[in-house]
PDB file of N, CA and C in Angstrom:
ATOM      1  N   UNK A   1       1.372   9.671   2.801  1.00  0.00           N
ATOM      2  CA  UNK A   1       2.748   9.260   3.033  1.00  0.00           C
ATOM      3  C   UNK A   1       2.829   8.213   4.132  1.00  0.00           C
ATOM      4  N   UNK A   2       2.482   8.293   5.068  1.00  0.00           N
ATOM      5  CA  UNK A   2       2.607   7.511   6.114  1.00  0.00           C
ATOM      6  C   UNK A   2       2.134   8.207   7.730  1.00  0.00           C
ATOM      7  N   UNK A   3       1.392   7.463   9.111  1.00  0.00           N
ATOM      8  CA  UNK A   3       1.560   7.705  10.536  1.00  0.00           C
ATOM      9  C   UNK A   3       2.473   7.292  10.980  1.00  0.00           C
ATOM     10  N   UNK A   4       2.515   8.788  11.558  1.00  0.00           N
ATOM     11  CA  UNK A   4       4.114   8.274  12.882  1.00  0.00           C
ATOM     12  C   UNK A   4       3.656   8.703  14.302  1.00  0.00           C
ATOM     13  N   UNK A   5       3.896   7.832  14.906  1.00  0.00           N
ATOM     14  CA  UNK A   5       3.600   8.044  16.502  1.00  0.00           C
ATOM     15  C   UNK A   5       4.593   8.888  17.170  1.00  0.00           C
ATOM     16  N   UNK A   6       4.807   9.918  17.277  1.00  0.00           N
ATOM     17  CA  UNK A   6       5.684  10.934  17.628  1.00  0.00           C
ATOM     18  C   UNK A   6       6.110  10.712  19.166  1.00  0.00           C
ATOM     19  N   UNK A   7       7.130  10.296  19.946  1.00  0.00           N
ATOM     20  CA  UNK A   7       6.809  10.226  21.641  1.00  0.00           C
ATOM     21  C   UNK A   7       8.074  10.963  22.274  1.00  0.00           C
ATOM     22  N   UNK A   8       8.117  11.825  22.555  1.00  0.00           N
ATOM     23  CA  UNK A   8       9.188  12.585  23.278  1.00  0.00           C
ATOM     24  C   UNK A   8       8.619  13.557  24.600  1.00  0.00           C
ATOM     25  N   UNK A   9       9.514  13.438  25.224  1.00  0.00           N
ATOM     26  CA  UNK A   9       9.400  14.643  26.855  1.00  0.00           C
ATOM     27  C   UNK A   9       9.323  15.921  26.555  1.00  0.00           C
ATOM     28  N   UNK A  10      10.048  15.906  25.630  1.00  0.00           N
ATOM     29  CA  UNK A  10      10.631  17.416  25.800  1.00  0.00           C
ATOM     30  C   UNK A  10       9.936  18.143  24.583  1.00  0.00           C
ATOM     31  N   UNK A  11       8.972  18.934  25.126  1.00  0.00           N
ATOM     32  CA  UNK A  11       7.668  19.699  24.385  1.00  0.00           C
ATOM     33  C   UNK A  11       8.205  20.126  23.278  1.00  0.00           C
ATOM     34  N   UNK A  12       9.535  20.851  22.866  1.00  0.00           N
ATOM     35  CA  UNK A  12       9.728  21.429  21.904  1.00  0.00           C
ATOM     36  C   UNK A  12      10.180  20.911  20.962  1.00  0.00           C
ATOM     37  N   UNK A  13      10.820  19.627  21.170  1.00  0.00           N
ATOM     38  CA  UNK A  13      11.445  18.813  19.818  1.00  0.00           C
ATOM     39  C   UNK A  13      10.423  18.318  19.470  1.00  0.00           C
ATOM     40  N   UNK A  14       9.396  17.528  20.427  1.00  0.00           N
ATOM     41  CA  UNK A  14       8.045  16.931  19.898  1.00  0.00           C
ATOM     42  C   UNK A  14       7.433  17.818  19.155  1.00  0.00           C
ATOM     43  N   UNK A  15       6.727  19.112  19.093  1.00  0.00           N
ATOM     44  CA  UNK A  15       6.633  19.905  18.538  1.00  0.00           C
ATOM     45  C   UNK A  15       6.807  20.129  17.079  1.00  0.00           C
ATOM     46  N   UNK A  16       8.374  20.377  17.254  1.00  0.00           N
ATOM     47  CA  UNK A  16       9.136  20.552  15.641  1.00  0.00           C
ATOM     48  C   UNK A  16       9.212  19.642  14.751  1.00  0.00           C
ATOM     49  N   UNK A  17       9.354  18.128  15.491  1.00  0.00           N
ATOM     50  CA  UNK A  17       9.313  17.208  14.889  1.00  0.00           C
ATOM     51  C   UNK A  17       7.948  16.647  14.206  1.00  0.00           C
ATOM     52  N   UNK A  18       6.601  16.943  14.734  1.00  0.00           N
ATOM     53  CA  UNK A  18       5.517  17.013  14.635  1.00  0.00           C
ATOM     54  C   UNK A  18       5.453  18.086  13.703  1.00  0.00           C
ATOM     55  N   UNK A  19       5.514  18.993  13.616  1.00  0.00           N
ATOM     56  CA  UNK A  19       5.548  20.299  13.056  1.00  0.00           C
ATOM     57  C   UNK A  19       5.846  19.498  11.084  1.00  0.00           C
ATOM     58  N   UNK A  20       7.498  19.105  11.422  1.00  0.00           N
ATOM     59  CA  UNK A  20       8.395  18.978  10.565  1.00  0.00           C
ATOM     60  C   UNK A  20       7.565  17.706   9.276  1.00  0.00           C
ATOM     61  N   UNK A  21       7.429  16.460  10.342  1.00  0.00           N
ATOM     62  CA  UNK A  21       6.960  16.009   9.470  1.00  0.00           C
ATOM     63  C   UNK A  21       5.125  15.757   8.697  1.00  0.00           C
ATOM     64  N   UNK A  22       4.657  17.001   9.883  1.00  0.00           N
ATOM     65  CA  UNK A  22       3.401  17.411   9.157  1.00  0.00           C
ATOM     66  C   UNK A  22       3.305  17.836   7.400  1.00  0.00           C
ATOM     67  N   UNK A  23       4.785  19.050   7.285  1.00  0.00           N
ATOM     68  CA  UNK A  23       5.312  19.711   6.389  1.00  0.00           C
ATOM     69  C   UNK A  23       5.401  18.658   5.209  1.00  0.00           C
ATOM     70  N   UNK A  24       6.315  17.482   5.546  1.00  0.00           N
ATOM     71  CA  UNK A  24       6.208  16.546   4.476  1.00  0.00           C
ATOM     72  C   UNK A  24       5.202  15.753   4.174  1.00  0.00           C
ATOM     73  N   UNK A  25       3.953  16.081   4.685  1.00  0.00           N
ATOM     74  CA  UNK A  25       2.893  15.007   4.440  1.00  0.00           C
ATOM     75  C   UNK A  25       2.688  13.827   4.984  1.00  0.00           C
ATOM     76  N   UNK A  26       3.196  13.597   6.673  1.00  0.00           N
ATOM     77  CA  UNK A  26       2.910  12.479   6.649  1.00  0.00           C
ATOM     78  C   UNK A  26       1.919  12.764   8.043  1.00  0.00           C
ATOM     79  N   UNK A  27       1.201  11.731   8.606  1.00  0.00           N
ATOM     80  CA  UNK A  27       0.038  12.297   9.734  1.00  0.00           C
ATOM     81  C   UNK A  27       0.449  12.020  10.975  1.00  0.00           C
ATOM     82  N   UNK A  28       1.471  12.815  12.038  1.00  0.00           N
ATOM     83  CA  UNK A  28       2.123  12.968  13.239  1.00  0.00           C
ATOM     84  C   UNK A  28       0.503  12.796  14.081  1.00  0.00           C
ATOM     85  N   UNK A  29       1.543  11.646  14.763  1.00  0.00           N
ATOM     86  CA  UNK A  29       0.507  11.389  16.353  1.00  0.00           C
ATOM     87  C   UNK A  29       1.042  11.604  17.129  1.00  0.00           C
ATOM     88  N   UNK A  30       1.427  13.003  18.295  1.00  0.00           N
ATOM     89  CA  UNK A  30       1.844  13.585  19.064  1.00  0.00           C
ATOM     90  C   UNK A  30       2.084  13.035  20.673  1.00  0.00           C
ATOM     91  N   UNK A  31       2.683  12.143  21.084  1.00  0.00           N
ATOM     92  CA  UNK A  31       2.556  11.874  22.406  1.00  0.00           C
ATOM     93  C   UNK A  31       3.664  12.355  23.714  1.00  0.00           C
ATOM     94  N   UNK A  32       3.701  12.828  24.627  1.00  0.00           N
ATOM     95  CA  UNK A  32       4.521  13.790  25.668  1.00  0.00           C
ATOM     96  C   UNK A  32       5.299  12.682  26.976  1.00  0.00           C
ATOM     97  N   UNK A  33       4.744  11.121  26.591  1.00  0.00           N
ATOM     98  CA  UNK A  33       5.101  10.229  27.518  1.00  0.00           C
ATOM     99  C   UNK A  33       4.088   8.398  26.814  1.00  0.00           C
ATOM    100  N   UNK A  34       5.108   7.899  27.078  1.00  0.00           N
ATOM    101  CA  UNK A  34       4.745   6.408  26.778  1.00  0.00           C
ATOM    102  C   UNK A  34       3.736   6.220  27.085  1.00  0.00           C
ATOM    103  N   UNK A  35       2.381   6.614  28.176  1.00  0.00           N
ATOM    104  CA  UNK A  35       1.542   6.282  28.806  1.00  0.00           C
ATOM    105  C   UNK A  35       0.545   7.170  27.748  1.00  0.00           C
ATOM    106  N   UNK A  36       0.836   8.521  27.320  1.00  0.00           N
ATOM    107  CA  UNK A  36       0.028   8.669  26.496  1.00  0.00           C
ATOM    108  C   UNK A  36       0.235   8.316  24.783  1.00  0.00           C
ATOM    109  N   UNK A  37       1.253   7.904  24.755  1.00  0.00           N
ATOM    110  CA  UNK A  37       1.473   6.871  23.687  1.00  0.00           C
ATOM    111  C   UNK A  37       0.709   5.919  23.355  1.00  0.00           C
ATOM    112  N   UNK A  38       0.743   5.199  24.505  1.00  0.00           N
ATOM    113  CA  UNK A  38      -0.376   3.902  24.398  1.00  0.00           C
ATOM    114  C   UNK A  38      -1.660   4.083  23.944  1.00  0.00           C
ATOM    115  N   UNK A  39      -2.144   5.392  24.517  1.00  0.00           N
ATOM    116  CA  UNK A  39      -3.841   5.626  24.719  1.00  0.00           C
ATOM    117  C   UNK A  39      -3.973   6.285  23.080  1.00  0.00           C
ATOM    118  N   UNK A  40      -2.825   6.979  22.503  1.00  0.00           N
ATOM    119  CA  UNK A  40      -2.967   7.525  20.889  1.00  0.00           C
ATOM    120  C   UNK A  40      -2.839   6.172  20.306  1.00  0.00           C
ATOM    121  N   UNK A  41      -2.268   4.964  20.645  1.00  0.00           N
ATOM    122  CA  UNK A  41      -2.048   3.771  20.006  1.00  0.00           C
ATOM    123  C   UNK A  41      -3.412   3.313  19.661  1.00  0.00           C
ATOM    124  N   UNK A  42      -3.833   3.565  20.828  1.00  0.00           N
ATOM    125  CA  UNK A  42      -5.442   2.330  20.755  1.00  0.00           C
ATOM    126  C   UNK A  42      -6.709   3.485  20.647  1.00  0.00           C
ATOM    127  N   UNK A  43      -6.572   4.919  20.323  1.00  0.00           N
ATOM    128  CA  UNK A  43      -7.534   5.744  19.838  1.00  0.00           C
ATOM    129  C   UNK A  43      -7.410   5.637  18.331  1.00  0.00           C
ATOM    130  N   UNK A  44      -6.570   5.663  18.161  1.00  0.00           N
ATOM    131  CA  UNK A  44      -6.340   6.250  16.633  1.00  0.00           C
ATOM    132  C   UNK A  44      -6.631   4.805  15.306  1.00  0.00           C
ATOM    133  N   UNK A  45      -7.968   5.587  15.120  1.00  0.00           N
ATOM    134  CA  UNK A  45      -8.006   4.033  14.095  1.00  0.00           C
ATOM    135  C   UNK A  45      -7.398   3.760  12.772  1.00  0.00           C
ATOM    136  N   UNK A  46      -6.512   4.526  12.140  1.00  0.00           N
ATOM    137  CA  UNK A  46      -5.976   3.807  11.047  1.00  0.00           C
ATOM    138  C   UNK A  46      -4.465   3.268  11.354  1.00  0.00           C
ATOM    139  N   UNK A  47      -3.879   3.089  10.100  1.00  0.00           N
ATOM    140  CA  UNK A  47      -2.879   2.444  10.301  1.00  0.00           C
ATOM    141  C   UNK A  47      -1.769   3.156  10.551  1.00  0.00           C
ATOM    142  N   UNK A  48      -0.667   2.778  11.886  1.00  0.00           N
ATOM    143  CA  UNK A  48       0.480   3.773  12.139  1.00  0.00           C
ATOM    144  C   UNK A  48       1.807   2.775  11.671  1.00  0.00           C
ATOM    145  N   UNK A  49       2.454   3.643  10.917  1.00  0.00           N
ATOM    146  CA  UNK A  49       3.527   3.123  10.171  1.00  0.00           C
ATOM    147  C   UNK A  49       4.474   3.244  10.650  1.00  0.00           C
ATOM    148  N   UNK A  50       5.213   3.744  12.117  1.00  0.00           N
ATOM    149  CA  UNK A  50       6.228   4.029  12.221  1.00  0.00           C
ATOM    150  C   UNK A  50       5.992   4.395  14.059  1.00  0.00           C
ATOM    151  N   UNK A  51       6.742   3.946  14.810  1.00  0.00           N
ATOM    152  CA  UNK A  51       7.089   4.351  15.999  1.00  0.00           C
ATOM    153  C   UNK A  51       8.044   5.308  16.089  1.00  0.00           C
ATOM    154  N   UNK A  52       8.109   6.431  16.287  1.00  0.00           N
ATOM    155  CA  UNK A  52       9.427   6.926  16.569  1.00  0.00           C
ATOM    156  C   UNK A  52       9.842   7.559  18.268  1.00  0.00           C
ATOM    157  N   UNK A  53      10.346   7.287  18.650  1.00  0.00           N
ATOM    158  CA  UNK A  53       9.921   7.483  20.294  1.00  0.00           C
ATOM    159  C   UNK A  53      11.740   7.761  20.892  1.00  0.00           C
ATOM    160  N   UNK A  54      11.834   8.648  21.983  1.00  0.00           N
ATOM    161  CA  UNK A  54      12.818   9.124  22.302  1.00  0.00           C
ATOM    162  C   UNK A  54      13.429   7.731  23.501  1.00  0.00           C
ATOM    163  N   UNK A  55      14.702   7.767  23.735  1.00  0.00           N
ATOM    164  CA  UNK A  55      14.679   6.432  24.851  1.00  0.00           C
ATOM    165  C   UNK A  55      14.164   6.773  26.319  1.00  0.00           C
ATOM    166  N   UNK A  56      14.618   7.704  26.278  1.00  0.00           N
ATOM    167  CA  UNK A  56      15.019   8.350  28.026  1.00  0.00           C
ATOM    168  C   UNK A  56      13.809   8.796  28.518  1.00  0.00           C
ATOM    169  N   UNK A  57      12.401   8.673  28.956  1.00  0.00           N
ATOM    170  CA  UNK A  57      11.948   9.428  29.741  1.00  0.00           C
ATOM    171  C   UNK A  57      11.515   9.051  30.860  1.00  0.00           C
ATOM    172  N   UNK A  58      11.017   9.480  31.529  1.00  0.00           N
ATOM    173  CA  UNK A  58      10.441   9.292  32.942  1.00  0.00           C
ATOM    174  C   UNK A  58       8.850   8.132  32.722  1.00  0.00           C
ATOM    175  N   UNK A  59       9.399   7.650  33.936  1.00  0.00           N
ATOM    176  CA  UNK A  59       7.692   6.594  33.911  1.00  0.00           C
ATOM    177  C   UNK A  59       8.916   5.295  32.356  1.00  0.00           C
ATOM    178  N   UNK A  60       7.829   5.034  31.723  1.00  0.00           N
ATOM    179  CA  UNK A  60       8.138   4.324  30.959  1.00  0.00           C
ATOM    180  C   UNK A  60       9.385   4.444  29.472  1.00  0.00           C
ATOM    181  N   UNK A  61      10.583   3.896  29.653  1.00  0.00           N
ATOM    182  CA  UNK A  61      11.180   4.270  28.534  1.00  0.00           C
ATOM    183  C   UNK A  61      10.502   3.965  27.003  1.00  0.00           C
ATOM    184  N   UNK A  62      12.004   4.519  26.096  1.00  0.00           N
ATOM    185  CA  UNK A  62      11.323   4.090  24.812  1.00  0.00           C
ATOM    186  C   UNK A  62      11.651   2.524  24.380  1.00  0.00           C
ATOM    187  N   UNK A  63      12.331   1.897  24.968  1.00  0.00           N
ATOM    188  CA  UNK A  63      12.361   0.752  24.722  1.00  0.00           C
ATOM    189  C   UNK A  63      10.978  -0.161  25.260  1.00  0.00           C
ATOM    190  N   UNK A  64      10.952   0.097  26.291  1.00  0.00           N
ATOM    191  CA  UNK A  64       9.887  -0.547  27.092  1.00  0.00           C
ATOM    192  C   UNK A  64       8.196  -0.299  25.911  1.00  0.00           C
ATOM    193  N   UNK A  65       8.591   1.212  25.627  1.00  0.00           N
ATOM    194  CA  UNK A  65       7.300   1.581  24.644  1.00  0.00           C
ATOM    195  C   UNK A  65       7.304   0.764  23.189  1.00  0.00           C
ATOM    196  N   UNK A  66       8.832   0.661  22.686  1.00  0.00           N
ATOM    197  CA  UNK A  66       8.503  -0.283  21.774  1.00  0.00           C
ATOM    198  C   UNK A  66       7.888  -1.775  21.780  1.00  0.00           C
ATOM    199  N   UNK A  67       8.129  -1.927  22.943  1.00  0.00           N
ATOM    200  CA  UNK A  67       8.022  -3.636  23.150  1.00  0.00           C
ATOM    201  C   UNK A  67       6.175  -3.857  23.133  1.00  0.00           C
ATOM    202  N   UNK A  68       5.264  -2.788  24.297  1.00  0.00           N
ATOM    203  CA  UNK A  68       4.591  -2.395  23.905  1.00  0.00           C
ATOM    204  C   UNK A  68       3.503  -2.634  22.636  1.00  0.00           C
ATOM    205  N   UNK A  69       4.004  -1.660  21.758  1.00  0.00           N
ATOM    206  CA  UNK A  69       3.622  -0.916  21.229  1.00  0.00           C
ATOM    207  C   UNK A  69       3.729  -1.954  19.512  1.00  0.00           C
ATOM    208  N   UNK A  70       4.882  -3.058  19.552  1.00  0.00           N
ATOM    209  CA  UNK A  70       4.953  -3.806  19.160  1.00  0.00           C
ATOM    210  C   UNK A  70       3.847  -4.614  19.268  1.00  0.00           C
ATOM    211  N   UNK A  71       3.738  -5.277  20.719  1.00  0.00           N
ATOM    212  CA  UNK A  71       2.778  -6.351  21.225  1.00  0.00           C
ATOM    213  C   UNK A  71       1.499  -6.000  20.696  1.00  0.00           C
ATOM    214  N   UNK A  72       0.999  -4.844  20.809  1.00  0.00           N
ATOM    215  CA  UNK A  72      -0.675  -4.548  19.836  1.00  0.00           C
ATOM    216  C   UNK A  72      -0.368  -4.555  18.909  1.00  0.00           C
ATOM    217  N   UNK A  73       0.417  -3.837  17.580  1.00  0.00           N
ATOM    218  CA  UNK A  73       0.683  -3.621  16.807  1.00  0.00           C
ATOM    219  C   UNK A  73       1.814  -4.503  15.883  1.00  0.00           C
ATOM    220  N   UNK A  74       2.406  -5.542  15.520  1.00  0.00           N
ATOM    221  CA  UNK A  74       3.415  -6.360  15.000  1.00  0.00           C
ATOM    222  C   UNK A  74       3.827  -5.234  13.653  1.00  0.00           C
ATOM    223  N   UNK A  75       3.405  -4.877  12.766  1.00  0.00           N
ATOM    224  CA  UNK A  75       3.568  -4.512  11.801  1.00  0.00           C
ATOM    225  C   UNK A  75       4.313  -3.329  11.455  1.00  0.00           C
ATOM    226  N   UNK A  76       4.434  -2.126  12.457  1.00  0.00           N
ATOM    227  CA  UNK A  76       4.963  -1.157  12.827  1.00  0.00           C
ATOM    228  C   UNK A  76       6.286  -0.911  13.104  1.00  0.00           C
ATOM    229  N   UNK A  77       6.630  -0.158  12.157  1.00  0.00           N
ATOM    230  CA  UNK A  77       8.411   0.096  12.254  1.00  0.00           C
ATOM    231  C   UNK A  77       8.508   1.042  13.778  1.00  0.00           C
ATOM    232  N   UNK A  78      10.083   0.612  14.125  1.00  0.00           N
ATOM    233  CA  UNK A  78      10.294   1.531  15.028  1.00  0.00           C
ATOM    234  C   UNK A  78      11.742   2.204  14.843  1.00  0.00           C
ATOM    235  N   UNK A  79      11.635   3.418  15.218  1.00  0.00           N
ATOM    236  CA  UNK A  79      13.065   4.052  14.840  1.00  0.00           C
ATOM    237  C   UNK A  79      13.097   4.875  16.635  1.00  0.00           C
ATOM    238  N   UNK A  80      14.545   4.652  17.226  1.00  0.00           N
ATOM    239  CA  UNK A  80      14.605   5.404  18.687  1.00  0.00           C
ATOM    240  C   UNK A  80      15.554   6.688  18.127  1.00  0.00           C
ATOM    241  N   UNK A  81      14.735   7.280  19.511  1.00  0.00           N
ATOM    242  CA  UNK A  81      16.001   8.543  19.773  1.00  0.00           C
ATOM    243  C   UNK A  81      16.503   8.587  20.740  1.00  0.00           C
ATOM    244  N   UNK A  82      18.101   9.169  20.817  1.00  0.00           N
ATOM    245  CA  UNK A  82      18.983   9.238  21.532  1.00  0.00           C
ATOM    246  C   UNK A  82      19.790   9.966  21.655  1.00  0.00           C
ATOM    247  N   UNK A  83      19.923  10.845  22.923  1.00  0.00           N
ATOM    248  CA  UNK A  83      21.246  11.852  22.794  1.00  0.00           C
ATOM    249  C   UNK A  83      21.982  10.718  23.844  1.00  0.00           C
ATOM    250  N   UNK A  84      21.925   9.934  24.577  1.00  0.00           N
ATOM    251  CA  UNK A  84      23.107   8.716  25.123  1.00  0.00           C
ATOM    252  C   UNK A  84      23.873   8.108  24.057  1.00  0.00           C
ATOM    253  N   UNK A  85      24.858   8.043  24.299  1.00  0.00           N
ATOM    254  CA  UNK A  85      26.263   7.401  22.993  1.00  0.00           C
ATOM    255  C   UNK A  85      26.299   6.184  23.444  1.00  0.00           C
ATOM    256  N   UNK A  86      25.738   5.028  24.677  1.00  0.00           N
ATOM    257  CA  UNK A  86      26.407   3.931  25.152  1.00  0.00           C
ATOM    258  C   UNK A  86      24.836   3.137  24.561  1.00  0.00           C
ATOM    259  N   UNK A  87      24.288   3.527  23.844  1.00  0.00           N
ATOM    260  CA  UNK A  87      22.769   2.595  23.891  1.00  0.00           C
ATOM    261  C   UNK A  87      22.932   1.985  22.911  1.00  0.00           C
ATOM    262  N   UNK A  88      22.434   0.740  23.082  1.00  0.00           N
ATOM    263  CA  UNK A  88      22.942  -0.361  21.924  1.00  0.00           C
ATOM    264  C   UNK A  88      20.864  -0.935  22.190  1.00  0.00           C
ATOM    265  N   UNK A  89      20.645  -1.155  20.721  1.00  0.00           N
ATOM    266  CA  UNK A  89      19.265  -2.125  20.625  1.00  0.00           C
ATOM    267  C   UNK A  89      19.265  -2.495  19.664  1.00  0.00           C
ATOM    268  N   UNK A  90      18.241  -3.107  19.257  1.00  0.00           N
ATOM    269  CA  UNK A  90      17.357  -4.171  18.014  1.00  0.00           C
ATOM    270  C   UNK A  90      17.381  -3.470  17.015  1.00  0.00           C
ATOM    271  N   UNK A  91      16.795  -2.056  17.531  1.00  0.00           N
ATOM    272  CA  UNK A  91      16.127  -1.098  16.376  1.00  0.00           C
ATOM    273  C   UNK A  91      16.848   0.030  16.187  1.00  0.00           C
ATOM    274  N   UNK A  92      16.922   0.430  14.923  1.00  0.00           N
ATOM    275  CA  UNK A  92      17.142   1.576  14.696  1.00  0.00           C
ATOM    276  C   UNK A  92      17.420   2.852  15.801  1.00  0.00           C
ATOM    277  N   UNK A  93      18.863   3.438  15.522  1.00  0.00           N
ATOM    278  CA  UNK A  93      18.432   4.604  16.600  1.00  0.00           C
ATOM    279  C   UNK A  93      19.143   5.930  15.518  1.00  0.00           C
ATOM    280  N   UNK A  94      18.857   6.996  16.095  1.00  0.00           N
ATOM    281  CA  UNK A  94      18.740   8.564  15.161  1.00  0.00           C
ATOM    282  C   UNK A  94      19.417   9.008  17.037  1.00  0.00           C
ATOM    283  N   UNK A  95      20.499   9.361  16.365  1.00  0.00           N
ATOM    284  CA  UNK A  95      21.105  10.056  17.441  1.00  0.00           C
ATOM    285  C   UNK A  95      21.103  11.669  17.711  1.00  0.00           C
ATOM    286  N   UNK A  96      20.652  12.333  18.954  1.00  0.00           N
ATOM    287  CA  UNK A  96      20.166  13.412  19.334  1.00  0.00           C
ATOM    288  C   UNK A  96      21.660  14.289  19.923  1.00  0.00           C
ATOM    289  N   UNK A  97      21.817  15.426  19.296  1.00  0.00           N
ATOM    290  CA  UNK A  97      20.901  15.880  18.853  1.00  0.00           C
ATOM    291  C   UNK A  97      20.813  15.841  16.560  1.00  0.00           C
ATOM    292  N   UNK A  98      20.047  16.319  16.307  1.00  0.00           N
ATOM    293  CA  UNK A  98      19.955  15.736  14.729  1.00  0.00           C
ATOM    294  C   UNK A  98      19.649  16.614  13.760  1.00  0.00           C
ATOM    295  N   UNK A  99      19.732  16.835  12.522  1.00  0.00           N
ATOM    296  CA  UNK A  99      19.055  17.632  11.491  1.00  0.00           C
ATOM    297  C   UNK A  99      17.735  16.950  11.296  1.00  0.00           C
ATOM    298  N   UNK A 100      17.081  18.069  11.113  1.00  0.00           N
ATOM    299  CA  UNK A 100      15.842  17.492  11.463  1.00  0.00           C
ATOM    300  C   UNK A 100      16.013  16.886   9.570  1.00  0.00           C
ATOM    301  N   UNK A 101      16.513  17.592   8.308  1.00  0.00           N
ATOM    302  CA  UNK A 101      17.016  16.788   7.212  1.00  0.00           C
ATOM    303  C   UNK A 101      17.024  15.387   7.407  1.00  0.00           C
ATOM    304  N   UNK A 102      17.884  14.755   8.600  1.00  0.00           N
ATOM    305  CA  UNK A 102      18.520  13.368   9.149  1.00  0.00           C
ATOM    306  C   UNK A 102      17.506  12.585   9.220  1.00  0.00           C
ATOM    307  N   UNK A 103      16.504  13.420  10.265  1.00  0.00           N
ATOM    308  CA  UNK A 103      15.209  12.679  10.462  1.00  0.00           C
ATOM    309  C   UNK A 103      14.156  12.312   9.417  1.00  0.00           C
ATOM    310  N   UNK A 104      14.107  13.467   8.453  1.00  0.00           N
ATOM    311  CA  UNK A 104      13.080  12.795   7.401  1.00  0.00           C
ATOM    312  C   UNK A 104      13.482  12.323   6.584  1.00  0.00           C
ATOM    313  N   UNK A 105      15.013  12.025   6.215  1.00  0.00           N
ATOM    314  CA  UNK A 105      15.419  10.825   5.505  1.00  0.00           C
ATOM    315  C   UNK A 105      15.128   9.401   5.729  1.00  0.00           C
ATOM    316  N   UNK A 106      15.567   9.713   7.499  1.00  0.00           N
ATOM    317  CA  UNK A 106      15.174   8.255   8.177  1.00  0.00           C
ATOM    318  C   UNK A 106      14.057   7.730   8.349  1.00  0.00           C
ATOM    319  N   UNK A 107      13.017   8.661   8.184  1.00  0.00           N
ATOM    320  CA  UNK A 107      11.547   8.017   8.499  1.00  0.00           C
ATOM    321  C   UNK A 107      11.095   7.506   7.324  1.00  0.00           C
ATOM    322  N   UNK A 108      11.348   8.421   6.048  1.00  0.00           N
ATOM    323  CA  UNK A 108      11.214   8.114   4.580  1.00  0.00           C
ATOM    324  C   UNK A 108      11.637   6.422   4.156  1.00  0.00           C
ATOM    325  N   UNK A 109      12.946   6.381   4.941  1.00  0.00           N
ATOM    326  CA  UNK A 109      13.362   4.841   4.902  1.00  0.00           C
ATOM    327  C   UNK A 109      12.590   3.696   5.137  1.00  0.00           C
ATOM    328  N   UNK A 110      12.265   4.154   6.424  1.00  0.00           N
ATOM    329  CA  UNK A 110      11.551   3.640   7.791  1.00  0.00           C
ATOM    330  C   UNK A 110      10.385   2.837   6.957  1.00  0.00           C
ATOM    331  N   UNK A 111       9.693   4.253   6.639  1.00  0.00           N
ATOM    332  CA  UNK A 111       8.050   3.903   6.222  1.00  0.00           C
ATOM    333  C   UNK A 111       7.978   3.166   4.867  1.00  0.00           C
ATOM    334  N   UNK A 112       8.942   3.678   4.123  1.00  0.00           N
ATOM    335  CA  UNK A 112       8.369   2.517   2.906  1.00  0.00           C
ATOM    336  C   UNK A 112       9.202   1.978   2.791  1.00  0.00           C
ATOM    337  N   UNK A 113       9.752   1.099   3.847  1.00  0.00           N
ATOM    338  CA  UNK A 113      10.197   0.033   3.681  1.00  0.00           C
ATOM    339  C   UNK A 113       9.059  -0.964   3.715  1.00  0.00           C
ATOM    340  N   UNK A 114       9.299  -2.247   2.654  1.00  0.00           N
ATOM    341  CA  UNK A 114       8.556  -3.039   2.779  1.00  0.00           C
ATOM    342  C   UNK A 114       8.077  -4.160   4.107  1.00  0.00           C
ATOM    343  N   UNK A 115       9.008  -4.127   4.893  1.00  0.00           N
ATOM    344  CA  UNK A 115       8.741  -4.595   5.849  1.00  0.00           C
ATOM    345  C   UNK A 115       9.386  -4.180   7.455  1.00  0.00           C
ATOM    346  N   UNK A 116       9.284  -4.594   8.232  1.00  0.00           N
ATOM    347  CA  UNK A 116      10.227  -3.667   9.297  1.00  0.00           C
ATOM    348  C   UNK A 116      10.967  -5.076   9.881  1.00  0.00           C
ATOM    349  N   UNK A 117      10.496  -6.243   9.405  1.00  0.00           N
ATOM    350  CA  UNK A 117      11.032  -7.685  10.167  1.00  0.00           C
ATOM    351  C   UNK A 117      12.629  -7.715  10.382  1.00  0.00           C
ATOM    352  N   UNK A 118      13.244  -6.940   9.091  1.00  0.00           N
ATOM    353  CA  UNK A 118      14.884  -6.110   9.509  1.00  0.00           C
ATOM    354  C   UNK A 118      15.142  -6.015  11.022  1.00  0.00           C
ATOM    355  N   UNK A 119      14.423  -4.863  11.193  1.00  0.00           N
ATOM    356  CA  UNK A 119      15.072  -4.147  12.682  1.00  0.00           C
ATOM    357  C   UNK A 119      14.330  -4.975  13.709  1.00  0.00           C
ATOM    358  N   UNK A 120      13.711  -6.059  13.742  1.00  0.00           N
ATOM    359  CA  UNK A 120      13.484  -6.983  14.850  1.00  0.00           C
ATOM    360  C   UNK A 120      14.096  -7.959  15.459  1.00  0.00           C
TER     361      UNK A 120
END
């Protein structure tokens, strides 16, 4: 189905969400902070189809991680999360809190879409 770079603070949504879209078949790359984001970015040798990364955390946001995460990677969709109502960006955002239903519609989108040059 597709890799998704999973990046959230908060152990338990990362988790479920990891969990969730294990369930549908696609191969969750688990990260707890942007910094270890990066290091699953540049371990992991196949291809990751999808950023999905929370905005808000400590140390490095998720914007900052897309930009990132972009810069090695061009090809890679990104979809944010957000429980803030005032955040406006480029890309895609999945507002928190969510059905996790919500979410694997949106990634389903996400990933086979033919291109991600849209949300740039």
């Amino acid at each position: 189905m597709g890799s998704v770079l999973v990046v959230d603070d908060q152990e338990m949504l990362l988790h479920a969400v990891t969990r969730s879209l294990l369930r549908e078949g696609y191969t969750p790359i688990a990260a707890s902070s942007a910094l270890q984001a990066l290091e699953q970015l540049r371990e992991f040798r196949g291809d990751i189809d999808l950023l999905l990364t929370d905005i808000a955390m400590p140390g490095m946001n998720g914007l900052a991680l897309a930009e990132r995460v972009l810069a090695e990677r061009p090809n890679i969709c990104v979809l944010l999360m957000s429980a803030h109502l005032s955040v406006t960006s480029r890309f895609p955002l999945l507002r928190k809190p969510f059905r996790m239903r919500e979410l694997l519609q949106q990634v389903s989108t996400m990933v086979n879409r033919p291109s991600c040059s849209l949300s740039r």
